[in-house]
Protein backbone atom coordinates (compact mmCIF):
# COMPACT_ATOMS: atom_id res chain seq x y z
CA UNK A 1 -62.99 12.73 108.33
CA UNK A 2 -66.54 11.70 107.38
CA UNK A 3 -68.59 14.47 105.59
CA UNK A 4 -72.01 15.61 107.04
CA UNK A 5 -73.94 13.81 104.38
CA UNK A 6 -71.59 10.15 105.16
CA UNK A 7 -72.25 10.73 109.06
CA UNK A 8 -75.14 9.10 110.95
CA UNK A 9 -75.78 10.35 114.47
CA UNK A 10 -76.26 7.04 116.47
CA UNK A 11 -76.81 9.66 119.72
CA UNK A 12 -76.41 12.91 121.41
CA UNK A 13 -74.37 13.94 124.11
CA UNK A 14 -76.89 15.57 127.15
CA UNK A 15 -74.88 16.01 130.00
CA UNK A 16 -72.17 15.73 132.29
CA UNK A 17 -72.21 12.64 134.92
CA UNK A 18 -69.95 13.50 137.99
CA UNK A 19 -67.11 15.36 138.13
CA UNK A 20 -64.67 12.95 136.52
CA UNK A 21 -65.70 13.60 132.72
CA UNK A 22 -67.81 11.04 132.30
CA UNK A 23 -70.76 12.30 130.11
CA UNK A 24 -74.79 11.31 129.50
CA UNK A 25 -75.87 9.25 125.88
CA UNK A 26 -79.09 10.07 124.60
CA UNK A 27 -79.34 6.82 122.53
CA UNK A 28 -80.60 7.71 118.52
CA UNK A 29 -80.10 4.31 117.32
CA UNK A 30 -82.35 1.37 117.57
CA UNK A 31 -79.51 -0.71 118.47
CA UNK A 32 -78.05 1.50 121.99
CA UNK A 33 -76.44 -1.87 122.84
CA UNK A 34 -73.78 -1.08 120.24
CA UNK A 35 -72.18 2.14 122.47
CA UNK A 36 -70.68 -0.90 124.68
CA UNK A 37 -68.71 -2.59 122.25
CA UNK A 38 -67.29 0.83 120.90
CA UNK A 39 -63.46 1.15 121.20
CA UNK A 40 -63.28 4.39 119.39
CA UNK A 41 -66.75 7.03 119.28
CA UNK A 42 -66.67 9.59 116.42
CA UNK A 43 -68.09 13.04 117.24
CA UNK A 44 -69.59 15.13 114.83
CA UNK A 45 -67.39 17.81 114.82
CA UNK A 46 -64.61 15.20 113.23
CA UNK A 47 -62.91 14.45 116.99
CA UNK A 48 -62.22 10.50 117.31
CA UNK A 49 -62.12 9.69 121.02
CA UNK A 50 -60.86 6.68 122.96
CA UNK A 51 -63.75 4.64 125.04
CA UNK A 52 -62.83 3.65 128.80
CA UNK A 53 -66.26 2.89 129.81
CA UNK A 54 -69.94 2.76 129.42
CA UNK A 55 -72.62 1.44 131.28
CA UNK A 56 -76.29 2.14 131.02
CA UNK A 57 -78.05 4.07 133.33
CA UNK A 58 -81.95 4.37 132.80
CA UNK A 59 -82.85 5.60 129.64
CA UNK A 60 -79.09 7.02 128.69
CA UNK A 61 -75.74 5.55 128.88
CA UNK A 62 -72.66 6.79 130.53
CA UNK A 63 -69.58 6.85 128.86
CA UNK A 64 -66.02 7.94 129.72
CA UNK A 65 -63.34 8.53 127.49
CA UNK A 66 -59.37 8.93 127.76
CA UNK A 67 -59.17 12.53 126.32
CA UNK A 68 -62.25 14.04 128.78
CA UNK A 69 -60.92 14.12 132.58
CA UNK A 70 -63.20 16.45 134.08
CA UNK A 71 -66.76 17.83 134.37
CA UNK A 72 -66.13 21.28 132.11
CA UNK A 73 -63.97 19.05 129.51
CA UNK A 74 -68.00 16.57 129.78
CA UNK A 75 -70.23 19.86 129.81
CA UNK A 76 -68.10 21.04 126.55
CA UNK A 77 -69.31 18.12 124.64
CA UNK A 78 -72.84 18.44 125.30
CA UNK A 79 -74.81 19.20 121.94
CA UNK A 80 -72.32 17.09 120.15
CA UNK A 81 -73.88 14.04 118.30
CA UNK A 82 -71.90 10.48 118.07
CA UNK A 83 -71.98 9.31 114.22
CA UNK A 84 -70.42 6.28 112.72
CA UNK A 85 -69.99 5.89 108.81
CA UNK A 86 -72.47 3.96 106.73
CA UNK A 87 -70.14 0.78 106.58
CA UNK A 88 -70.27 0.46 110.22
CA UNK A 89 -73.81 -0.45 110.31
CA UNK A 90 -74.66 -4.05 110.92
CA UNK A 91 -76.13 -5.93 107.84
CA UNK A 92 -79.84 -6.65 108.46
CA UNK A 93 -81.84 -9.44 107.95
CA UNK A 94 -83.03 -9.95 104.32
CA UNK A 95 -86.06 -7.69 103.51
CA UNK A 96 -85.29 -5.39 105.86
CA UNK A 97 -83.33 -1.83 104.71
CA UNK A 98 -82.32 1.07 106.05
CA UNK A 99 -84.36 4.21 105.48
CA UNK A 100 -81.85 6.79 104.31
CA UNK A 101 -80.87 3.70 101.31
CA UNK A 102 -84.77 4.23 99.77
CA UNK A 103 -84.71 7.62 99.88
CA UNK A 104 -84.87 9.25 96.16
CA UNK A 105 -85.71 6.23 94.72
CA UNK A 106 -88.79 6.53 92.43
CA UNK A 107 -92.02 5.39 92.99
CA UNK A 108 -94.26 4.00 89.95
CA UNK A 109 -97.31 1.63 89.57
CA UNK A 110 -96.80 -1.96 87.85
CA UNK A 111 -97.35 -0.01 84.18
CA UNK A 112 -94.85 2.27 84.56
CA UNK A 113 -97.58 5.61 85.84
CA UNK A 114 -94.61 7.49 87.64
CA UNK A 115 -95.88 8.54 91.22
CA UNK A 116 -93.16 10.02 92.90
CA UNK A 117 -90.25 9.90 94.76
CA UNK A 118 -89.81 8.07 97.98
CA UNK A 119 -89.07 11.36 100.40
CA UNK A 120 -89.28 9.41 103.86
CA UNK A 121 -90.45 6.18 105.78
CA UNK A 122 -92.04 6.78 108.81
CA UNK A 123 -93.29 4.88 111.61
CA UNK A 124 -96.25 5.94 113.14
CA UNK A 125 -97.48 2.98 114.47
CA UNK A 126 -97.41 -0.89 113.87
CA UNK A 127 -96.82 -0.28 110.31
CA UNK A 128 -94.27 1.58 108.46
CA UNK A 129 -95.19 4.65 106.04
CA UNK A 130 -93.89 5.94 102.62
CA UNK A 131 -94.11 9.36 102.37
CA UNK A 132 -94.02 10.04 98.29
CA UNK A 133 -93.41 13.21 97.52
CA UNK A 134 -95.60 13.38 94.12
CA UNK A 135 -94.66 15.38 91.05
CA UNK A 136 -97.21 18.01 91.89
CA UNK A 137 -95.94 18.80 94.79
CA UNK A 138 -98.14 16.68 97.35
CA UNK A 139 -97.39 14.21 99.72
CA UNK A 140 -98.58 10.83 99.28
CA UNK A 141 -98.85 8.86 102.55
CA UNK A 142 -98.41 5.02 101.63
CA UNK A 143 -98.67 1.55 104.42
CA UNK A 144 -95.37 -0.56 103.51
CA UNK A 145 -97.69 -3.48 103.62
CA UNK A 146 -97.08 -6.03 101.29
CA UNK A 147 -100.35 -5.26 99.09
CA UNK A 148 -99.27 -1.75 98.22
CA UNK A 149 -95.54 -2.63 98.05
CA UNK A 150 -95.05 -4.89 95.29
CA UNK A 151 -91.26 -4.98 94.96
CA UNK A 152 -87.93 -2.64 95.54
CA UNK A 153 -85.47 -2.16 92.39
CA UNK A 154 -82.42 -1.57 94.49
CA UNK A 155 -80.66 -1.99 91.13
CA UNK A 156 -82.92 0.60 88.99
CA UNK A 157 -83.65 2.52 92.25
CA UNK A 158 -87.40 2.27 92.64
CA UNK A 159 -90.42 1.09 93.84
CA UNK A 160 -93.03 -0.35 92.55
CA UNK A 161 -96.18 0.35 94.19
CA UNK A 162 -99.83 -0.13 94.11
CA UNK A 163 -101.81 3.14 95.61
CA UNK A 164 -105.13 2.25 97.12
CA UNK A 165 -108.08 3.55 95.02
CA UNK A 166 -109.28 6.03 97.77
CA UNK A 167 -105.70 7.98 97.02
């Protein structure tokens, strides 16, 4: 069984669909597409539980499963979350990462000035955002653009980082 801190939730169950336990998807995952080709779906509560079908219907996706035959066996699964391990994500195209393999890693300017520790990346808009958590406590808010991101030490976990002079 995967531990809390190995699990990421890929969706959430909402609802039951009909009476014949099939259930409602709340995709979480940038990639819903993926729920299709899913033979087995994990819950977070360690369960492992055998796909039938799934099928999209507007913005969720219905799935039914072998061990779920009825609508109170669907409406006891809603709340739970579907998670799949780390090495089930897809590889991703080269400079691209996944968030929660930046987080911790420090953050320091060309010379070595330590500025923090990468906290999140968040995506407010067209651009992705840094949010350094700074060793006095603050939160530094930093574009991913390539002029303040000069390179990422996956090896030495960090980032090296140019802040603009208005920070």
């Amino acid at each position: 069984m995967m531990t809390m801190e190995q699990q990421i939730v890929i969706g959430k169950i909402v609802a039951p669909h009909g009476v014949r336990g099939e259930f409602r998807i709340m995709p979480l995952t940038d990639q819903p597409q993926r729920y299709a080709k899913m033979k087995i779906v994990h819950l977070d509560d360690g369960r492992d539980l055998t796909v039938v079908s799934v099928r999209q219907h507007k913005n969720v996706y219905l799935m039914m499963v072998k061990e779920i035959t009825n609508m109170d066996e669907a409406e006891a699964l809603r709340g739970r979350q579907l998670v799949i391990s780390p090495k089930e994500l897809p590889p991703l195209p080269k400079g691209q990462f996944y968030v929660r393999d930046i987080l911790g890693f420090a953050v320091e300017s060309p010379d070595g000035e330590a500025f923090g520790t990468v906290k999140d990346v968040i995506s407010p808009g067209s651009t992705d955002v840094f949010v350094i958590a700074s060793p006095t406590g603050e939160e530094i808010l930093l574009a991913a653009i390539k002029e303040n991101i000069l390179t990422i030490d996956w090896a030495e976990h960090k980032v090296v980082a140019k802040l603009p002079e208005w920070i």
